[in-house]
C-alpha atoms as a PDB file:
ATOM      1  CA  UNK A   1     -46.498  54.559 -12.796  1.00  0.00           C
ATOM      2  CA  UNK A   2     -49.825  56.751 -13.494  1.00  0.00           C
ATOM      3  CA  UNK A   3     -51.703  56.022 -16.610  1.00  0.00           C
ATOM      4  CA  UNK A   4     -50.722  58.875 -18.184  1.00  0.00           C
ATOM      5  CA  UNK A   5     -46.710  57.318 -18.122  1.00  0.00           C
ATOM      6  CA  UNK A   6     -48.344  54.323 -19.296  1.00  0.00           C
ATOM      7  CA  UNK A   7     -49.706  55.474 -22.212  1.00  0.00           C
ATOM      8  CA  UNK A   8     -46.286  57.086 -23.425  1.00  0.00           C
ATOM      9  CA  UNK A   9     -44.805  54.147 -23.237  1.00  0.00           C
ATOM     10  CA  UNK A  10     -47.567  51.948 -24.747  1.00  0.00           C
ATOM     11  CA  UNK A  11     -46.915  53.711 -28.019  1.00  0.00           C
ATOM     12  CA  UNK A  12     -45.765  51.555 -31.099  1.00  0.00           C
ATOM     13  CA  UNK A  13     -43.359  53.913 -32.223  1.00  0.00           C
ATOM     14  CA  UNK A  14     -41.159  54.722 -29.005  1.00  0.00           C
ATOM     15  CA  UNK A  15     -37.903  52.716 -29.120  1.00  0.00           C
ATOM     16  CA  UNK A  16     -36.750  50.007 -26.918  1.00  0.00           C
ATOM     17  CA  UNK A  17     -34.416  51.136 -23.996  1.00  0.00           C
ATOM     18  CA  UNK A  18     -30.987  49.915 -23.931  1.00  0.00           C
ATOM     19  CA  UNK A  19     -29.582  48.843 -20.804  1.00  0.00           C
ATOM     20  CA  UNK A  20     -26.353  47.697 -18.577  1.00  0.00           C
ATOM     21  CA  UNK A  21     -27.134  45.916 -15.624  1.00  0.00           C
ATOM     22  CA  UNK A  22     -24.816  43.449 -13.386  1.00  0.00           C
ATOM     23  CA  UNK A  23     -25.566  39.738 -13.788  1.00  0.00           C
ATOM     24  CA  UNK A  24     -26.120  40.030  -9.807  1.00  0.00           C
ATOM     25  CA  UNK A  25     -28.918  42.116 -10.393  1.00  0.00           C
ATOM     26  CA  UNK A  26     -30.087  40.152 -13.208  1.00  0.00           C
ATOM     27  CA  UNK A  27     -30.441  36.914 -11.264  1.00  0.00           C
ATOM     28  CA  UNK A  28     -32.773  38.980  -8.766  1.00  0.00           C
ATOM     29  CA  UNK A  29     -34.608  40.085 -10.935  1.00  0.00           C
ATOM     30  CA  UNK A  30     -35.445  36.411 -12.263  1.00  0.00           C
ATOM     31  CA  UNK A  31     -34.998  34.739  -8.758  1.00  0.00           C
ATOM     32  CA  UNK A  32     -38.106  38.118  -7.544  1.00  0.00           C
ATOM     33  CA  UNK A  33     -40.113  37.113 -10.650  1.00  0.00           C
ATOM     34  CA  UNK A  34     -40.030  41.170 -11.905  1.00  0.00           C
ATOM     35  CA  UNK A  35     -38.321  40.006 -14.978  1.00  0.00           C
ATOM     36  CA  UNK A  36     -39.183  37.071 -17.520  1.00  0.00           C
ATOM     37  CA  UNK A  37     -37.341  35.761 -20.140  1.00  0.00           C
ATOM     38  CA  UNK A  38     -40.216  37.488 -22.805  1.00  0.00           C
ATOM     39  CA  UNK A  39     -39.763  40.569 -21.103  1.00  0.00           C
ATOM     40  CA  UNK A  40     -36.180  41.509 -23.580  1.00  0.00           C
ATOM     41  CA  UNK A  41     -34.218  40.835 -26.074  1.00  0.00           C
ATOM     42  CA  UNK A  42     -30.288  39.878 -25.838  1.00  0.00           C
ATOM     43  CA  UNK A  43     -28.461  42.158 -28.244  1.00  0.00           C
ATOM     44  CA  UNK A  44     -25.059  39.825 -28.724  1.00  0.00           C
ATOM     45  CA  UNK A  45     -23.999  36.748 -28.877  1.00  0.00           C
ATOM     46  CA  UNK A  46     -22.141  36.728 -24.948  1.00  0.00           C
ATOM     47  CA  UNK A  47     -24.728  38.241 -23.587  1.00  0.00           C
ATOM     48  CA  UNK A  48     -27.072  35.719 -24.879  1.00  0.00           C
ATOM     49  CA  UNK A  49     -25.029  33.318 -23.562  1.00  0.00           C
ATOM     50  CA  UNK A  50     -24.616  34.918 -20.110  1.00  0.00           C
ATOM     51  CA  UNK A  51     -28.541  34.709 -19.714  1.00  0.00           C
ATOM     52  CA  UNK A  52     -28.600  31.682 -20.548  1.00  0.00           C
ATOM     53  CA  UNK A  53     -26.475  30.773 -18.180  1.00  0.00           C
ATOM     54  CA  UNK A  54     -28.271  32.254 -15.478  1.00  0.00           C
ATOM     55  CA  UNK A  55     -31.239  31.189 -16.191  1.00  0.00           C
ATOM     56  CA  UNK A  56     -29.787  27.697 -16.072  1.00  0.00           C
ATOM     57  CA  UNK A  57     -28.974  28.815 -12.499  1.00  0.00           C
ATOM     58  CA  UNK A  58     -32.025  30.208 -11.118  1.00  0.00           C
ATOM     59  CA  UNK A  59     -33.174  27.197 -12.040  1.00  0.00           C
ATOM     60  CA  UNK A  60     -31.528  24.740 -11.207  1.00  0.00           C
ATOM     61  CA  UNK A  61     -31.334  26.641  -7.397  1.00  0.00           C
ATOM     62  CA  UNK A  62     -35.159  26.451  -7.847  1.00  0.00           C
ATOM     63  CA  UNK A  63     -35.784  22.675  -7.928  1.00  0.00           C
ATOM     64  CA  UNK A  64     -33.234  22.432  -4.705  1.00  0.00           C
ATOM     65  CA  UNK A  65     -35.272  24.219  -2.495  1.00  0.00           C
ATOM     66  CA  UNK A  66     -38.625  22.819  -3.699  1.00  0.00           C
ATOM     67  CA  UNK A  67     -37.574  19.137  -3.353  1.00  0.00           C
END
């Protein structure tokens, strides 16, 4: 993304984006290291639940391959 992008989206007053992705996708993300925990918000109560639950996973799988 240029700087110019980067700016836009820097601003205080642009709103959050709301997104759908599969839980698949999610662990990925978290297994890749692209996504942290800090990096969003859960919106529900499931869904909170769901990334907690994967999280849990990731790891969990983590530890296995590092011992």
């Amino acid at each position: 993304m240029n700087s110019v992008n980067r700016t836009f989206f820097s601003n205080r007053n642009a709103h959050g984006v709301r997104l759908q992705m599969s839980a698949v996708k999610l662990i990925e993300l978290f297994e890749s290291g692209n996504l942290h925990l800090e990096d969003f918000r859960c919106l529900d109560p499931s869904s909170k639940d769901l990334v907690r639950r994967l999280l849990l996973s990731v790891s969990l799988n983590a530890d296995r391959h590092t011992c």
